[in-house]
Protein backbone atom coordinates (compact mmCIF):
# COMPACT_ATOMS: atom_id res chain seq x y z
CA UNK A 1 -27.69 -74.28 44.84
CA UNK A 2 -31.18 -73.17 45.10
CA UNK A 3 -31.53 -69.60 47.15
CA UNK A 4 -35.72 -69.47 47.91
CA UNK A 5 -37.98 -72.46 48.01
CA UNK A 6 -39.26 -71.68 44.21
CA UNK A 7 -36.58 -72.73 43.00
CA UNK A 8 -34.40 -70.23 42.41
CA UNK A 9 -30.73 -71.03 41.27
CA UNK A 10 -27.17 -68.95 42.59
CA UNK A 11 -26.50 -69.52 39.07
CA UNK A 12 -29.01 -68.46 37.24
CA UNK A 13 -28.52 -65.24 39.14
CA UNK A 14 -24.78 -64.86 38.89
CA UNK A 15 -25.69 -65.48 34.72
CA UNK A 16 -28.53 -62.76 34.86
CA UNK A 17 -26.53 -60.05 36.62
CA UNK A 18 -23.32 -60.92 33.81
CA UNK A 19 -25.64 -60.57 31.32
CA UNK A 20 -26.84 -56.76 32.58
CA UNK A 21 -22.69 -55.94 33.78
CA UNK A 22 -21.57 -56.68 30.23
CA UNK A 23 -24.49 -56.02 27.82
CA UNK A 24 -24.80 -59.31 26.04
CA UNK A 25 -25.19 -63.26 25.93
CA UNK A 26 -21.58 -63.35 24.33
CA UNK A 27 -19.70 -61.19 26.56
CA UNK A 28 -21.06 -62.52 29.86
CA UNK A 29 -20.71 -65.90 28.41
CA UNK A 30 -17.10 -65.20 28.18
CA UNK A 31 -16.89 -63.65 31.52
CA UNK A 32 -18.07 -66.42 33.55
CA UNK A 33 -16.26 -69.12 31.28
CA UNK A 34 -18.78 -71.32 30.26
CA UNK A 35 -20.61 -71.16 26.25
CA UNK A 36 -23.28 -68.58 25.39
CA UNK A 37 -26.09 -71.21 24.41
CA UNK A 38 -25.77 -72.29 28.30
CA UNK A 39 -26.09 -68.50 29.36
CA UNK A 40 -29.22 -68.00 27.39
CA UNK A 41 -30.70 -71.31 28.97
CA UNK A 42 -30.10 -69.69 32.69
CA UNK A 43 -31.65 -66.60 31.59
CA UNK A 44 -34.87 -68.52 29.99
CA UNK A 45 -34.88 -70.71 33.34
CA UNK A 46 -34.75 -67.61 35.39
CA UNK A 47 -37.32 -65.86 33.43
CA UNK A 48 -39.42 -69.10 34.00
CA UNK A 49 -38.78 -69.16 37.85
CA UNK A 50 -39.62 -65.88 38.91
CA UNK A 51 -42.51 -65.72 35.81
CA UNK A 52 -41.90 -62.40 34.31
CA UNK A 53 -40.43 -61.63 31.11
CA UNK A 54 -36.74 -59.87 31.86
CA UNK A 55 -35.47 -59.83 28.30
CA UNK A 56 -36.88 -58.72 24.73
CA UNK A 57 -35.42 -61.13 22.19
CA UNK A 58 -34.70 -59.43 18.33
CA UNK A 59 -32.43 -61.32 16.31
CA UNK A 60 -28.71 -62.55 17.78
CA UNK A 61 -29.71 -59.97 20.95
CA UNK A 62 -31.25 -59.92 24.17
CA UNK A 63 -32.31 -56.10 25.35
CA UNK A 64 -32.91 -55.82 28.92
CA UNK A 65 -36.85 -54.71 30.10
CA UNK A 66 -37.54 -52.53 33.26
CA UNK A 67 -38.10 -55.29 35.07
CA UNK A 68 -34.74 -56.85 34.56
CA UNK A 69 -33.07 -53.41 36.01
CA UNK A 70 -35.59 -53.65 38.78
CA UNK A 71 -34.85 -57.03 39.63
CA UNK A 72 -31.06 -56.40 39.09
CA UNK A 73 -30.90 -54.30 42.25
CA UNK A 74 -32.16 -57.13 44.11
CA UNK A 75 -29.77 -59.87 43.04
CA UNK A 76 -27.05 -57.71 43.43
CA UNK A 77 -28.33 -57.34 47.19
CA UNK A 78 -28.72 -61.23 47.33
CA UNK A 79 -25.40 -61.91 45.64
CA UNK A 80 -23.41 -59.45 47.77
CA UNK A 81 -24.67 -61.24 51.13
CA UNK A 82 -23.69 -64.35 49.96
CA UNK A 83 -20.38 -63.15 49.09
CA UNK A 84 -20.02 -61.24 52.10
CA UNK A 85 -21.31 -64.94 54.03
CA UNK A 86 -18.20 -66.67 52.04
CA UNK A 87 -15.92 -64.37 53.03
CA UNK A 88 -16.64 -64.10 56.30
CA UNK A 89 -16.42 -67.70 56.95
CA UNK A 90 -13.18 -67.79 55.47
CA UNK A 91 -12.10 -64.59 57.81
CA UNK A 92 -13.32 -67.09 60.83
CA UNK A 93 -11.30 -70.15 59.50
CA UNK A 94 -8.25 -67.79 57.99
CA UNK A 95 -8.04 -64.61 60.34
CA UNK A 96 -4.56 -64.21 60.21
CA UNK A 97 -4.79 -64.23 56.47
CA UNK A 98 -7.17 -61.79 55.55
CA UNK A 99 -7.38 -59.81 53.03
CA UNK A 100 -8.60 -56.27 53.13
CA UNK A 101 -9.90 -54.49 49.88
CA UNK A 102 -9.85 -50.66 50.07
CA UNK A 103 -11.42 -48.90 47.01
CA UNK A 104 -10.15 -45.30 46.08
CA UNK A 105 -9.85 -42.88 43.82
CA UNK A 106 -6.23 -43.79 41.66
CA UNK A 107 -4.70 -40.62 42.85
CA UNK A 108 -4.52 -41.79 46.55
CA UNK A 109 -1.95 -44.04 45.61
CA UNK A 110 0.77 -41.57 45.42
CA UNK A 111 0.83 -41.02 49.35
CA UNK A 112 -1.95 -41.77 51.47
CA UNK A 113 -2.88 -45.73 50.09
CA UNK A 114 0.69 -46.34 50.75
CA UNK A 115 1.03 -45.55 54.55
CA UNK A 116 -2.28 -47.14 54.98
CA UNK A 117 -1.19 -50.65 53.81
CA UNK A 118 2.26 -50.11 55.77
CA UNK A 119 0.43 -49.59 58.82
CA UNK A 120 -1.70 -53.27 58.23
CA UNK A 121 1.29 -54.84 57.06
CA UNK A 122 3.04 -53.84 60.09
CA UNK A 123 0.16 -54.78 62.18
CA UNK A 124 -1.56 -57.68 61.09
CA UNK A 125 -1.12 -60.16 58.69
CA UNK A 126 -3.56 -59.62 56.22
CA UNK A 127 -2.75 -58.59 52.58
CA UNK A 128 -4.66 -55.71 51.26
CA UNK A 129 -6.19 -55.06 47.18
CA UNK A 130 -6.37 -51.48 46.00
CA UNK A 131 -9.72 -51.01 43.71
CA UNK A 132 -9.31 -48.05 41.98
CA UNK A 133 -13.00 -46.12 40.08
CA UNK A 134 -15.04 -42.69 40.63
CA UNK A 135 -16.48 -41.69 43.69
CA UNK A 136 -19.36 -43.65 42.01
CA UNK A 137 -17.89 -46.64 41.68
CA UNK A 138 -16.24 -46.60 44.98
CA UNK A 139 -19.69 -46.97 46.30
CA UNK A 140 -20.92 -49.56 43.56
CA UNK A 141 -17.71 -51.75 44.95
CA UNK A 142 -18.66 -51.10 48.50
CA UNK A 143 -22.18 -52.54 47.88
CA UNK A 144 -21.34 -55.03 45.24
CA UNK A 145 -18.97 -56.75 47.80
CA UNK A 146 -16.20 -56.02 46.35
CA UNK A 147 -14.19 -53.92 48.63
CA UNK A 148 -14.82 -53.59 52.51
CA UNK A 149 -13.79 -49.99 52.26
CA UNK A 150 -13.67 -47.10 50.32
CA UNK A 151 -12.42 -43.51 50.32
CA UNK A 152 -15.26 -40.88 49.10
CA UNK A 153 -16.84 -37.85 49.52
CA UNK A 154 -19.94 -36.58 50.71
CA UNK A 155 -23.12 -36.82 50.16
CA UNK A 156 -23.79 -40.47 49.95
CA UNK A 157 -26.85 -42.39 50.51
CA UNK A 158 -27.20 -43.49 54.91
CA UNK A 159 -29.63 -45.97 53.44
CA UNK A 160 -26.75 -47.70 52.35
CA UNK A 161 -23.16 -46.27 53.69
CA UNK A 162 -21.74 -45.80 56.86
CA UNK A 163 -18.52 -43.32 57.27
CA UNK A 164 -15.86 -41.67 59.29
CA UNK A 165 -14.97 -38.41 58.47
CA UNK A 166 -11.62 -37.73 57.15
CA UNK A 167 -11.48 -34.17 56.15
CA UNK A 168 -12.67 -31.41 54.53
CA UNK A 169 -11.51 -29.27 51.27
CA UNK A 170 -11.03 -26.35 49.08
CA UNK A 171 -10.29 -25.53 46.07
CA UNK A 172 -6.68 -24.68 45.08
CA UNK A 173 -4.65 -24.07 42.09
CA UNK A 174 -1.50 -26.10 41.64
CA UNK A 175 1.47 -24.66 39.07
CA UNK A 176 4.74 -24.91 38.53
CA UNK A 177 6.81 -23.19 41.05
CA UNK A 178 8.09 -21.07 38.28
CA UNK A 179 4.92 -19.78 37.58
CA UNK A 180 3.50 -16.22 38.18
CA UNK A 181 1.08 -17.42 40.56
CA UNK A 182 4.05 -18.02 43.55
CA UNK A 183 3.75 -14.68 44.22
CA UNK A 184 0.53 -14.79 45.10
CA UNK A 185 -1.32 -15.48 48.12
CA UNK A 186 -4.87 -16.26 46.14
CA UNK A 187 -5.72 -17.10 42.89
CA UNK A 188 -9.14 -15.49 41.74
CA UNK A 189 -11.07 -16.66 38.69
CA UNK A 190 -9.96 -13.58 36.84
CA UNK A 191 -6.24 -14.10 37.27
CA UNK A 192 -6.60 -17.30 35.13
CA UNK A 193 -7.47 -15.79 32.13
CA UNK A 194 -4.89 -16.36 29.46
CA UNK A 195 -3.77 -19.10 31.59
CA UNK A 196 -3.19 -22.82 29.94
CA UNK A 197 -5.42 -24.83 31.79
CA UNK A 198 -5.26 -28.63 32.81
CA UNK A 199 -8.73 -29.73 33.24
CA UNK A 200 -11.01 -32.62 34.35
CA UNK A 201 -13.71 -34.08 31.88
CA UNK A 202 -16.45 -32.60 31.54
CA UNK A 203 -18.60 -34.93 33.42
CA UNK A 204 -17.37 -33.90 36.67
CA UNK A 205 -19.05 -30.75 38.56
CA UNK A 206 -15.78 -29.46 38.98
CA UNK A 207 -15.31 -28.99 36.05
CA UNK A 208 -18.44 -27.20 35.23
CA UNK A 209 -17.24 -25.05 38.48
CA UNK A 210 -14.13 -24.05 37.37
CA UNK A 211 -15.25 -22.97 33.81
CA UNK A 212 -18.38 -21.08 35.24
CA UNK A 213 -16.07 -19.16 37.77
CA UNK A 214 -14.24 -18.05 34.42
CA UNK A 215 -16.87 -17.15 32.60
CA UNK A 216 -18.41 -15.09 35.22
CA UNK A 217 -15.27 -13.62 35.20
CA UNK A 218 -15.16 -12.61 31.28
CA UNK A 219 -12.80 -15.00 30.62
CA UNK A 220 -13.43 -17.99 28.28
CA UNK A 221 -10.76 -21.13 29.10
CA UNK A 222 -8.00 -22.31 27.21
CA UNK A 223 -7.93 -25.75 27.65
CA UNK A 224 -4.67 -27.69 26.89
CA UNK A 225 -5.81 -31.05 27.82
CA UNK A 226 -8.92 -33.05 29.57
CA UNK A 227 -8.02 -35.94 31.84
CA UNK A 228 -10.92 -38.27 33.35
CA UNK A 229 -8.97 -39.36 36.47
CA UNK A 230 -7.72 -37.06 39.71
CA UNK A 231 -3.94 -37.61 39.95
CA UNK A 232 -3.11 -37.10 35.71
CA UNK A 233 -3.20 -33.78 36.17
CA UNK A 234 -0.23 -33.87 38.07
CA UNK A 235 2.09 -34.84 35.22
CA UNK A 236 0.72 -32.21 32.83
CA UNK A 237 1.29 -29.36 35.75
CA UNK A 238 4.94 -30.40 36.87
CA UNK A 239 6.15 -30.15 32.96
CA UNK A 240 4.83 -26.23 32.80
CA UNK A 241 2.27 -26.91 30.85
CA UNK A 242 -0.40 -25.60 32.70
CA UNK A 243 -2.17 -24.86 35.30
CA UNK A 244 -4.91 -26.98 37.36
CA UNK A 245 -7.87 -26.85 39.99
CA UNK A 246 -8.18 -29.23 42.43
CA UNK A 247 -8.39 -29.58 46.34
CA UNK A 248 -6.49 -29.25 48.90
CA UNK A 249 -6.73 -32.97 49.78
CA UNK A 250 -5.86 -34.22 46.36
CA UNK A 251 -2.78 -31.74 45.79
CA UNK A 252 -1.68 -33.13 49.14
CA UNK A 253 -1.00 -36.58 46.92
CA UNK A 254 1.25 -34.41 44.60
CA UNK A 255 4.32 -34.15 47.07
CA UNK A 256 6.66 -36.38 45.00
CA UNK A 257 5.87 -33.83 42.05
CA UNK A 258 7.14 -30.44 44.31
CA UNK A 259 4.13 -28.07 42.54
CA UNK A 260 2.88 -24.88 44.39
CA UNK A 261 -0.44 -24.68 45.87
CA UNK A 262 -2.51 -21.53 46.31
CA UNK A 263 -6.63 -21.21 47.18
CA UNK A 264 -8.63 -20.67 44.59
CA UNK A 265 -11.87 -18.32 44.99
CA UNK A 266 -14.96 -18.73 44.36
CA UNK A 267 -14.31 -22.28 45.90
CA UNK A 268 -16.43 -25.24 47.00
CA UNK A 269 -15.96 -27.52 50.01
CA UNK A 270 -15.48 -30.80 50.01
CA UNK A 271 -16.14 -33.66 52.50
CA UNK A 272 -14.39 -36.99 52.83
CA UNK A 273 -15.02 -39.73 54.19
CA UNK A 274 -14.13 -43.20 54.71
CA UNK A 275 -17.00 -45.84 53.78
CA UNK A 276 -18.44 -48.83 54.24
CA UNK A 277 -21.66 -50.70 53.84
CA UNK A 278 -24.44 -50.21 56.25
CA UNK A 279 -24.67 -52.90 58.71
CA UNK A 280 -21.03 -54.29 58.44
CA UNK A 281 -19.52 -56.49 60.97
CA UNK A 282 -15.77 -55.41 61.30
CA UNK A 283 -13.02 -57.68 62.14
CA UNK A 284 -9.98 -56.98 63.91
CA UNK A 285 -8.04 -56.22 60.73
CA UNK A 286 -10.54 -54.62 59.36
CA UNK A 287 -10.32 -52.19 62.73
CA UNK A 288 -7.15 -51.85 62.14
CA UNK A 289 -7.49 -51.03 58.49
CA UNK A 290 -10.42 -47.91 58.92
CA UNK A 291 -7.85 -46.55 62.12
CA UNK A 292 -4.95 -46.76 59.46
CA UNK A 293 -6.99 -44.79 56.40
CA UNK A 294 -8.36 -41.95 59.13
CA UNK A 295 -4.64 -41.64 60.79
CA UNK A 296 -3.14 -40.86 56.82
CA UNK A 297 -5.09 -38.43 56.46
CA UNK A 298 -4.44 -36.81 59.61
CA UNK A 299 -0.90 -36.41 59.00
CA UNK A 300 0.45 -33.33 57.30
CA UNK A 301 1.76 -34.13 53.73
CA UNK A 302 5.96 -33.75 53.53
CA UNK A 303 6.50 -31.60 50.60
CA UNK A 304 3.75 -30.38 49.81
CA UNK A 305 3.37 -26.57 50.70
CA UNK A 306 0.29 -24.97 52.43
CA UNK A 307 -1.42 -22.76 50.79
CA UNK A 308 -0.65 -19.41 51.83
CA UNK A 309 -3.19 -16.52 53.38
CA UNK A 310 -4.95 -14.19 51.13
CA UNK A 311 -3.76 -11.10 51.37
């Protein structure tokens, strides 16, 4: 299939953006099921079409130039339309059997997820696929075609997102309801020293929040154990042993786990949103699917208790 009077091949692109996704002939070779000497002869063909040189070759390994990652953007642009043409032609011929990929943060799946595929089970007949990732990654699947909608917080990039608001968010500290903290109507940054905390990884500004709060505080943190993902926490919390800062939207996905919620201060607000790529075209399942994720978050969570005043 040739995309651009030059020449250019589908193929050779799908083979070039592997390559980049998995870091090597071998691995993208295995991805896309065919043998690595045929991968390196789509790259050389591609290199030959578009007349710039995308790979240096040393040894058994091909290391990507700055022109490959420039072009990369591209092709992913190119193969995402093309995607988004397939599956919109099916949606045409199959509308009664769409399917409807939401990508979301993994902790959404406790409550809200849940009531938002009840409500397009109930009405329509399309099937839906959870993509869980980061609130990065929920925007690389939105734009890499491979979810129509995604859960994620501000700021994003109106060059290349559209949203709905959802709601907004600060911080709180979940414990056990055994814990000291019940009797309080705040937590402040100073009251969690000594504490046992439950933390995010480092690579998340929370994080870097929380622990500066502390410090500013005088108090250095005892961290029990690091988790990478909202919703691990959780676990950790409910078995007294610790203590955790999140938000009030993500402790709202904690009502199966009955923990106590309290603000936190200093806090920081946070946005969501529900997001798509610029320029979609919606169907009506996919109408019904963005009414479904804004109504979830509307309702108040059962079991989960507000946070009370300060005093």
């Amino acid at each position: 299939m040739e995309l651009l009077p030059g020449g250019l091949k589908f193929r050779q692109l799908q083979v070039f953006r592997a390559v980049l996704r998995t870091g090597s002939t071998r691995r993208a070779a295995a991805e896309l099921g065919i043998s690595q000497p045929a991968v390196s002869q789509h790259v050389k063909q591609l290199e030959a079409t578009v007349g710039l040189t995308l790979f240096k070759r040393s040894a058994n390994r091909i290391v990507p130039l700055l022109e490959a990652w420039e072009l990369l953007r591209n092709v992913e642009m190119a193969l995402t339309s093309l995607g988004r043409l397939e599956a919109s032609i099916f949606a045409m011929k199959n509308e009664e059997k769409q399917r409807i990929a939401i990508a979301a943060p993994s902790v959404f799946g406790f409550v809200t997820l849940p009531k938002v595929v009840a409500v397009i089970h109930a009405k329509t007949a399309s099937n839906v696929r959870s993509i869980s990732g980061s609130y990065e990654q929920i925007g690389e699947h939105i734009l890499a075609g491979r979810a129509d909608l995604g859960i994620s917080r501000l700021p994003l990039d109106p060059r290349l997102f559209e949203w709905a608001p959802l709601g907004s968010a600060r911080n709180v500290c979940i414990f056990h309801p055994d814990h000291r903290f019940s009797r309080q109507g705040r937590v402040d940054a100073e009251d969690l020293a000594g504490e046992t905390i439950v933390d995010i990884d480092p690579q998340f500004a929370a994080h870097q929040m929380n622990f500066n709060a502390l410090r500013f505080a005088g108090a250095e943190p005892d961290i029990l154990v690091e988790f990478d993902c909202n919703g691990h926490e959780a676990g950790y919390v409910s078995a007294g042993l610790g203590i955790a800062i999140t938000n009030e939207i993500i402790a709202r996905e904690y009502a199966a786990f009955h923990l106590e919620a309290r603000p936190v201060e200093p806090s920081a607000l946070y946005h969501y949103v529900a997001i798509w790529q610029k320029g979609r075209t919606f169907s009506g399942a996919l109408n019904t699917s963005l009414e479904a994720i804004i109504a979830a978050f509307l309702e108040p969570a059962a079991d989960v208790p507000a946070p009370l005043a300060a005093d």
